[in-house]
Protein backbone atom coordinates (compact mmCIF):
# COMPACT_ATOMS: atom_id res chain seq x y z
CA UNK A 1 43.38 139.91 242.21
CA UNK A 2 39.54 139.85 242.83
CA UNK A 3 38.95 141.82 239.75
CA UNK A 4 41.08 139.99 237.38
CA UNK A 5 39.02 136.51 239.00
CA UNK A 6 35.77 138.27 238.55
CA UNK A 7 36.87 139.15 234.66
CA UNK A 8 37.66 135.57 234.33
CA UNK A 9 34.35 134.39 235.52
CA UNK A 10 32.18 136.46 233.48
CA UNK A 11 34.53 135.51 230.23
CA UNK A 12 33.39 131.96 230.88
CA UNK A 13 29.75 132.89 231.54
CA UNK A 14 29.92 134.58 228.62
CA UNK A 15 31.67 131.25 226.38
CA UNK A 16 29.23 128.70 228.19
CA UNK A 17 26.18 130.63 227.31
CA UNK A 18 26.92 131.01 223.65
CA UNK A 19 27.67 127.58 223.74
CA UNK A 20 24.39 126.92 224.42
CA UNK A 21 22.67 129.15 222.04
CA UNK A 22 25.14 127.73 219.07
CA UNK A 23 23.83 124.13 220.11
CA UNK A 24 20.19 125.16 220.32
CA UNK A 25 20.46 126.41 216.93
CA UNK A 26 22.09 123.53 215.72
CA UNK A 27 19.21 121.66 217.15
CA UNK A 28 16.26 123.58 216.06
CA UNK A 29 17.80 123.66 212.16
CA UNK A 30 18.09 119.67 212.25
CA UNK A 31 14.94 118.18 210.74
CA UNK A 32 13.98 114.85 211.58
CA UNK A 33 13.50 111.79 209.01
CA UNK A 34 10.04 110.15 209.40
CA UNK A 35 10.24 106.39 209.48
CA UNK A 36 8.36 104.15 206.77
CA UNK A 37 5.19 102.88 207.86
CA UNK A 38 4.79 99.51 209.48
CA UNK A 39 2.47 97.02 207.34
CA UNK A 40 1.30 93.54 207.95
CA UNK A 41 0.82 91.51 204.70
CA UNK A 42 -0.32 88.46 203.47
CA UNK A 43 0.75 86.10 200.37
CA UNK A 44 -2.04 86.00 197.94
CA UNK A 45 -2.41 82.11 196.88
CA UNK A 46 -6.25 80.70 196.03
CA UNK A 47 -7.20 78.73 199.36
CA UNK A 48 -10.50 77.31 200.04
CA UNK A 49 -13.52 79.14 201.67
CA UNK A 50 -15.89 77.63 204.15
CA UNK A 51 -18.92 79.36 203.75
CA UNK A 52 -22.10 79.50 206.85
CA UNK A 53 -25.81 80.12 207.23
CA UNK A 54 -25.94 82.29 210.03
CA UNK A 55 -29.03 81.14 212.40
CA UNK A 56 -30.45 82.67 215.72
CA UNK A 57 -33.34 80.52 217.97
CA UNK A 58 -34.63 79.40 220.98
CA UNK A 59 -33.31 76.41 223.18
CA UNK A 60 -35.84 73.95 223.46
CA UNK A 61 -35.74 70.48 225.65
CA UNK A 62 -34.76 67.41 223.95
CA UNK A 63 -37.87 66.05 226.43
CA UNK A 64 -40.60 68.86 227.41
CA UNK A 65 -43.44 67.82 228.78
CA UNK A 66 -46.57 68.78 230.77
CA UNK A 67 -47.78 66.21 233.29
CA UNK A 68 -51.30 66.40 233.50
CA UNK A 69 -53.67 64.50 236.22
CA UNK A 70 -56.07 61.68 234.36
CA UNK A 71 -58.38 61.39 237.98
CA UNK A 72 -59.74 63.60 240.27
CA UNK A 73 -58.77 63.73 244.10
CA UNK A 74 -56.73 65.42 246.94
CA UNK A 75 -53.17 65.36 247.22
CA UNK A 76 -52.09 63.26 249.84
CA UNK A 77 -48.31 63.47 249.63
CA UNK A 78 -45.90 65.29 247.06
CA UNK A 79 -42.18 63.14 246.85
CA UNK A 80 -40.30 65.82 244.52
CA UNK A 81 -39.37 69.27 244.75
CA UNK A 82 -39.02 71.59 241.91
CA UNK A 83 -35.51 71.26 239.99
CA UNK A 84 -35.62 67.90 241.15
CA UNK A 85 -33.95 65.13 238.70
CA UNK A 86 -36.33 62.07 237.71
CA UNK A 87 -36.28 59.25 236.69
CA UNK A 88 -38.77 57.23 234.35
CA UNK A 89 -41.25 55.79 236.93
CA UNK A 90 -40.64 58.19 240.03
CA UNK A 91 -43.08 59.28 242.33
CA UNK A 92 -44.02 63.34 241.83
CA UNK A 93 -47.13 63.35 244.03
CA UNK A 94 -49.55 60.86 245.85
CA UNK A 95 -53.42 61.52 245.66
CA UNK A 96 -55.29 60.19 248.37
CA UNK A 97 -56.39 56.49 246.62
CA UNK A 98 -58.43 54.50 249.05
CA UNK A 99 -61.73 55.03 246.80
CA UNK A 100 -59.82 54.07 244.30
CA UNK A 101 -58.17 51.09 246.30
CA UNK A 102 -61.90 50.68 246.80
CA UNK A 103 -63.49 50.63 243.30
CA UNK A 104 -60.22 48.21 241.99
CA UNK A 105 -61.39 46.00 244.41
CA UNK A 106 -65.09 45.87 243.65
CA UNK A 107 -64.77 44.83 240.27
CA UNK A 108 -62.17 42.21 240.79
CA UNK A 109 -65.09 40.89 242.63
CA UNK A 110 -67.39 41.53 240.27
CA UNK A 111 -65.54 39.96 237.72
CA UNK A 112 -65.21 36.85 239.79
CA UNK A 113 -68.81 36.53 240.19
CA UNK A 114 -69.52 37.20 236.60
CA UNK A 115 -66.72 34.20 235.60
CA UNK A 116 -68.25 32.05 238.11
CA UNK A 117 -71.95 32.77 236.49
CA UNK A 118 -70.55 32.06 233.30
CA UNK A 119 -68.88 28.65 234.11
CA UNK A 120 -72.11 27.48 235.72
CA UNK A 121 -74.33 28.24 232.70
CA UNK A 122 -71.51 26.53 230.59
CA UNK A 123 -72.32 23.36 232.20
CA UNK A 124 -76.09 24.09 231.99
CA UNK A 125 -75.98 24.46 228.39
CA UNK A 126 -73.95 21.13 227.82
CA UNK A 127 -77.00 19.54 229.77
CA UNK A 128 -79.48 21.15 228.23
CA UNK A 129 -77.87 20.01 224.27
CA UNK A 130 -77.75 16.29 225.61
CA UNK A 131 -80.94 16.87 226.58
CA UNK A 132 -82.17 18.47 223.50
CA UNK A 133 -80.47 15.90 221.02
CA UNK A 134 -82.17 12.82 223.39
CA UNK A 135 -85.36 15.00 223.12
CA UNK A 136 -85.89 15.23 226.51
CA UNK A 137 -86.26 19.27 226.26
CA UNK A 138 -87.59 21.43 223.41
CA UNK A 139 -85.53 23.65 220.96
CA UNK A 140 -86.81 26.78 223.25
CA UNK A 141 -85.36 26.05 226.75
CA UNK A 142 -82.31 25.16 224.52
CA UNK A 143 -82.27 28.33 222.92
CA UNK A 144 -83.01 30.30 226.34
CA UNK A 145 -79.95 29.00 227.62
CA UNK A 146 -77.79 29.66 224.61
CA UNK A 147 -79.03 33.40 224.93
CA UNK A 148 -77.97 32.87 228.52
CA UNK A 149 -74.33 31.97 228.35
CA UNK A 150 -74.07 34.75 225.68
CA UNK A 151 -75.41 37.18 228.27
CA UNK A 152 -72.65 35.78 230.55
CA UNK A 153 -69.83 36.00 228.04
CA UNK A 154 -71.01 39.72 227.65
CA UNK A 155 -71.12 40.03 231.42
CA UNK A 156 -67.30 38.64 231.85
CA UNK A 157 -66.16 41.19 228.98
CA UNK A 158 -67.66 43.97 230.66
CA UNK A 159 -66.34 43.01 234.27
CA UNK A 160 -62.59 42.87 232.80
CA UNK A 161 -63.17 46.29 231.28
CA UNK A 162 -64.17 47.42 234.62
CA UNK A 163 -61.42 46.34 236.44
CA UNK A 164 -58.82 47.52 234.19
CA UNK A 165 -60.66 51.17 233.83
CA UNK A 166 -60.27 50.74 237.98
CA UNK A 167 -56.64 49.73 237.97
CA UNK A 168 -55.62 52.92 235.79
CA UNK A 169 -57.29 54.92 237.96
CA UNK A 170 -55.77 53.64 241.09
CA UNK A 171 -52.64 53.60 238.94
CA UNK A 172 -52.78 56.86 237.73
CA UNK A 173 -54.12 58.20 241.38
CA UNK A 174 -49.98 57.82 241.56
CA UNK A 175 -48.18 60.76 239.72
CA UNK A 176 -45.49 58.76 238.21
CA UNK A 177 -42.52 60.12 235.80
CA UNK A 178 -43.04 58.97 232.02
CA UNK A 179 -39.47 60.17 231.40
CA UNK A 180 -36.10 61.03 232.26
CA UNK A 181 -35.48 64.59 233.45
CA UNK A 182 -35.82 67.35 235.63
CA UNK A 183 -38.84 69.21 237.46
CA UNK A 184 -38.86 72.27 235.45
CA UNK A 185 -42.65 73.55 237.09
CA UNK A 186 -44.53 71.79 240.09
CA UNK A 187 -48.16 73.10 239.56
CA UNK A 188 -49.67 71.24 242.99
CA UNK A 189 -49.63 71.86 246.76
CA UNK A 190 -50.11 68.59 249.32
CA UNK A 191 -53.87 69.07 250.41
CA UNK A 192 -54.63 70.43 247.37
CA UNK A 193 -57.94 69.27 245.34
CA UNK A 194 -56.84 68.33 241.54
CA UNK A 195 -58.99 67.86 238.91
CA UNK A 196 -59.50 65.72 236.02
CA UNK A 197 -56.65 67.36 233.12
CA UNK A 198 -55.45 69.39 235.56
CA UNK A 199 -51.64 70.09 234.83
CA UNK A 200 -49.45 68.55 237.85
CA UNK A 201 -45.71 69.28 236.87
CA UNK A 202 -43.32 69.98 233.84
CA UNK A 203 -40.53 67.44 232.77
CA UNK A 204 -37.34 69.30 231.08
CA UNK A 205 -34.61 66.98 230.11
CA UNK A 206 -31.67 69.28 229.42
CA UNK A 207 -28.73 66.59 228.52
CA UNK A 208 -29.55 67.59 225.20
CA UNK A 209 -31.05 70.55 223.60
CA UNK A 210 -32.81 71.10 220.44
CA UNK A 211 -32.74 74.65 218.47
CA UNK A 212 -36.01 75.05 215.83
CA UNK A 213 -34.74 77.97 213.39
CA UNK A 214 -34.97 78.68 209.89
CA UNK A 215 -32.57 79.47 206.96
CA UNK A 216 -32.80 80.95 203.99
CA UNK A 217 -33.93 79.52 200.24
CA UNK A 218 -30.36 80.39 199.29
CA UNK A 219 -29.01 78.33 202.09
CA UNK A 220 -31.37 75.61 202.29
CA UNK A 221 -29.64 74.33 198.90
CA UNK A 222 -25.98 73.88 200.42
CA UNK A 223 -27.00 72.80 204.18
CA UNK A 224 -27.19 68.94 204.66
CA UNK A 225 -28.72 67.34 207.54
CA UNK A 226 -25.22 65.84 209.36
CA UNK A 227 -23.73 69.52 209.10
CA UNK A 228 -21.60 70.35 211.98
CA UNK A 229 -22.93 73.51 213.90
CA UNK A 230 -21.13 76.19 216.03
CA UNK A 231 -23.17 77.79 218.68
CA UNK A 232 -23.04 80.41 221.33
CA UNK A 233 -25.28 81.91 223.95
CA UNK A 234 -26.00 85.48 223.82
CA UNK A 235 -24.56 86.10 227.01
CA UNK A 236 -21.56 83.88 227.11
CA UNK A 237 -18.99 83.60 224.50
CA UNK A 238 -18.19 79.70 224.99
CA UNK A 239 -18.98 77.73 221.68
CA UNK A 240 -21.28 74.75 221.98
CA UNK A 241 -20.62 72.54 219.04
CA UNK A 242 -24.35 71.26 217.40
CA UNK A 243 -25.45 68.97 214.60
CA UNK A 244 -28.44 69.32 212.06
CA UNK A 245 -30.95 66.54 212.47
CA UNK A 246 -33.56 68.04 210.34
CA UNK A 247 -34.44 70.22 207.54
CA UNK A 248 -38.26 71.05 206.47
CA UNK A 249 -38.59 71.67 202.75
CA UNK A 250 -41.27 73.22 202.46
CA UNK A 251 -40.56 77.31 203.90
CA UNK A 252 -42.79 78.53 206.62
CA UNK A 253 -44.58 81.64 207.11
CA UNK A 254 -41.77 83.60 207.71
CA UNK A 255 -40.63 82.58 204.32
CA UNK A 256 -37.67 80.33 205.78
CA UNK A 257 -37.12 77.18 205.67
CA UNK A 258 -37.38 74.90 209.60
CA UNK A 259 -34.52 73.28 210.44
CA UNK A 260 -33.66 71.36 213.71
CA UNK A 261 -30.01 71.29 215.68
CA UNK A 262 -29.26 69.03 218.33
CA UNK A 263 -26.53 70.47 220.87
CA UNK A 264 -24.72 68.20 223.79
CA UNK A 265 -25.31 70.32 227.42
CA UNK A 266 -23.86 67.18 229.51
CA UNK A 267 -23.09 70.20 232.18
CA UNK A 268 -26.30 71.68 231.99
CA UNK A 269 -25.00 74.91 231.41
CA UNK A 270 -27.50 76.02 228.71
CA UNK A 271 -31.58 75.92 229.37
CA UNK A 272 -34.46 75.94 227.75
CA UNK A 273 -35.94 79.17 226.58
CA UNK A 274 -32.40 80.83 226.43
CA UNK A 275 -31.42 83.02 222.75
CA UNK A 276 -28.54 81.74 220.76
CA UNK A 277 -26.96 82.14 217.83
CA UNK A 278 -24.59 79.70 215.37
CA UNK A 279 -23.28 78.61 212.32
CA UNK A 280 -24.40 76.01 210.05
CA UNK A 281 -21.63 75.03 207.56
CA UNK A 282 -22.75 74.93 203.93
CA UNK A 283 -20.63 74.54 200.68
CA UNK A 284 -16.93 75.18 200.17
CA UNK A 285 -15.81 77.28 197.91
CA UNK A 286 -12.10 75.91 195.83
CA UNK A 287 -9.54 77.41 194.38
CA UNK A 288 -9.98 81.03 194.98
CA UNK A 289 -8.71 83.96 196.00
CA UNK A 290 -10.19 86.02 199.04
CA UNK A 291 -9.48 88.56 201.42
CA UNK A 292 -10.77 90.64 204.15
CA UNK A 293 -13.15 93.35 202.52
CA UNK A 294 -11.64 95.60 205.18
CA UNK A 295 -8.23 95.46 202.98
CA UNK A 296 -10.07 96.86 200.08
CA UNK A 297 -10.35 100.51 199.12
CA UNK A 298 -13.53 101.59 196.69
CA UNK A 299 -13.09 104.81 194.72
CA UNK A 300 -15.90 106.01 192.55
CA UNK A 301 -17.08 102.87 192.21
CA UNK A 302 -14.17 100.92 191.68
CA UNK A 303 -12.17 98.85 193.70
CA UNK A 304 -8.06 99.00 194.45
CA UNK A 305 -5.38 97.21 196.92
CA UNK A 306 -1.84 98.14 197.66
CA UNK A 307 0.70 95.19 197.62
CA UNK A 308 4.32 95.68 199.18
CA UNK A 309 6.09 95.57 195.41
CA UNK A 310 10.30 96.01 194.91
CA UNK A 311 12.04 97.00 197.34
CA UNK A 312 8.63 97.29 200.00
CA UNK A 313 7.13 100.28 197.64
CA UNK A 314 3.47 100.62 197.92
CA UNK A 315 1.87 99.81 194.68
CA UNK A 316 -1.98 100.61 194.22
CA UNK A 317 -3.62 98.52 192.08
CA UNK A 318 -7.19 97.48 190.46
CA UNK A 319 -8.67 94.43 191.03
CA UNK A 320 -12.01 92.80 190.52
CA UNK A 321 -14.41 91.42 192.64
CA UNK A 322 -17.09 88.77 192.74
CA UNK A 323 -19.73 87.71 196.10
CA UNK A 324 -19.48 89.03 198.92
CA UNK A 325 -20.07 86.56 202.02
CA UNK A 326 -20.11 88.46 205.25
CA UNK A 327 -16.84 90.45 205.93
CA UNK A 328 -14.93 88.30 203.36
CA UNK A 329 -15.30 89.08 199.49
CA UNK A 330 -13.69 87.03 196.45
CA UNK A 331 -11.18 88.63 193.89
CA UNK A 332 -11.72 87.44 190.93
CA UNK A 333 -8.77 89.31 189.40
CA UNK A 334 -6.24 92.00 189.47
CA UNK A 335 -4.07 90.11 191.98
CA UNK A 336 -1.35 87.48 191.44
CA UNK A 337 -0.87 84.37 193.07
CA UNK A 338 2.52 85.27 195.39
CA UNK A 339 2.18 89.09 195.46
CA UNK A 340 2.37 90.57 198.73
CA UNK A 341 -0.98 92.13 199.99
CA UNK A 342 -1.29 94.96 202.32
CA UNK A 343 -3.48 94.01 204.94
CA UNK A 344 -3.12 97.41 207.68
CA UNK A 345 -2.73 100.54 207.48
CA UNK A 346 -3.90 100.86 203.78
CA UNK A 347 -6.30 104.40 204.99
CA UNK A 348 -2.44 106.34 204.70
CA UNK A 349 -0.27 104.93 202.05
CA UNK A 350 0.18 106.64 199.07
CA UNK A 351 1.65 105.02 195.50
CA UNK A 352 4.94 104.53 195.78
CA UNK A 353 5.44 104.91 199.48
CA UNK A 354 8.23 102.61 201.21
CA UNK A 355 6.89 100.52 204.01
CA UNK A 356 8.56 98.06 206.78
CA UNK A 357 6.74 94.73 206.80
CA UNK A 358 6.07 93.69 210.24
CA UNK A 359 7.66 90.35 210.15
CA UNK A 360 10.25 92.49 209.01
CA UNK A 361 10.79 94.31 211.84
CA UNK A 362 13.68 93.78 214.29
């Protein structure tokens, strides 16, 4: 009984193990189908073509200024600290002003004393003509006193131009704002001797910012002051939309031509000083056809597509090209309007080859 159980066993071992072997061979002799390659397409149809002038510059201020000291004197007191907003008319800095105080109040004097002088010999003179015309007094003390009330008229001129050169500099002894903005550099310490055209502080207003750049003579033609702009920092991807407000036309050393772009910053996220780049827009080009010169194959110096034809065969054929603008190039023919054009995976198709178009796909 054992031996006819262990004959049995090694009979099925036996069938189970060429039942494997049968099946392996099976599966090694079965060759799999390769799928059709997956495209993307698009309809060609003429569309329009917004063309740019590419740009790079430097953010400037739409206010930058330098502050600089008109008097001489030591700071008595500084009210602002760098980074500081200000408005027009805010106190920076205090100098110490009592000889100025001083000096404004001398020649109010003065020129109180020197109006006084004058009304007296105003009166003298009218005497003196009565007295002339009755012929009391000779033409020469009438004369004298005619010189006199000229001297006195001179005298009066001179004292107002002294108090008003007095007031500005007690006035300007006062570091006052001329604009809106923010305290970009603080060039003075309290205690601090300034002199005459010494610089005191920078003014930055950022709200806006301008860019100064230049463009080419090829875009100077097409770009219209008005022209919406698209900008972007260097070092941040957000877009900042701009305007042209000015185009030179006369081209610089460089060879381009100046143009200006304003640019809103109401979060003051963008500074002076910092790189950007942006877009101008120019002319638009009608009616055309264009693709992607990345869907585009050269071959010994001529130029071919492949559009999904009957029944999603590749077909490879010629077409013609015109300018180039960037990445984008015109076809000026070869293609036609409705065809399907292959717009991936063009590096591996052959003539003829089926393909699945992606919106295809289930």
């Amino acid at each position: 009984m054992k031996k006819y159980a262990l004959a049995l066993s090694m009979t099925l071992l036996i069938l189970i193990s060429c039942s494997k072997e049968d099946g392996g061979a099976k599966g090694q002799n079965k060759i799999p189908e390769n799928p059709p390659p997956t495209v993307k397409v698009e309809i060609v149809q003429p569309g329009s073509l917004q063309l740019y002038a590419e740009i790079t510059g430097k953010l400037e201020g739409i206010t930058d200024i330098i502050y600089y000291s008109e008097v001489a004197g030591k700071v008595k007191s500084i009210e602002k600290k760098l980074g500081d907003q200000v408005q027009k008319g805010d106190a920076i800095a205090y100098l110490d002003s009592q000889n100025y105080q001083i000096s404004y109040d001398q020649a109010r004097s003065e020129l109180k004393s020197a109006e006084a002088n004058l009304d007296a010999l105003k009166i003298r003179l009218e005497t003196t003509q009565k007295l002339f015309e009755s012929g009391k007094v000779s033409k020469y003390e009438l004369t004298n006193d005619q010189s006199a009330l000229q001297k006195a008229e001179a005298a009066v001129e001179g004292a107002r131009a002294g108090v008003e050169r007095a007031r500005l500099n007690y006035e300007n002894s006062k570091f006052l704002s001329p604009v809106d903005g923010a305290i970009a550099q603080l060039n003075i310490k309290e205690g601090q001797f300034v002199a005459t055209g010494q610089p005191v502080a920078s003014i930055i207003d950022c709200s806006k910012l301008l860019i100064k750049t230049g463009i080419t003579e090829n875009d100077v033609v097409s770009v219209k002051k008005g022209n919406n702009v698209i900008v972007k920092h260097n070092g941040n991807e957000k877009t900042v939309q701009g305007t042209v407000t000015g185009i030179g036309k006369k081209p610089d050393a460089t060879g381009n031509y100046p143009v200006e772009i304003m640019i809103g910053n109401p979060r003051k996220e963008l500074l002076p000083g910092m790189i950007v780049r942006g877009q101008i827009e120019s002319k638009v080009l009608e009616n055309i056809i264009f693709t992607d010169f990345d869907n585009i194959i050269e071959e010994y110096g001529k130029y071919y597509v492949y559009i999904a034809g009957a029944e999603n065969k590749a077909v490879k054929k010629e077409i013609f090209t015109g300018q180039k603008y960037g990445n984008t190039i015109v076809i000026t023919g070869g293609l036609e309007q409705g065809e399907r054009l292959i717009t991936s995976g063009i590096e591996s198709l052959s003539d003829g080859a089926i393909v699945r178009i992606f919106s295809e796909e289930k």
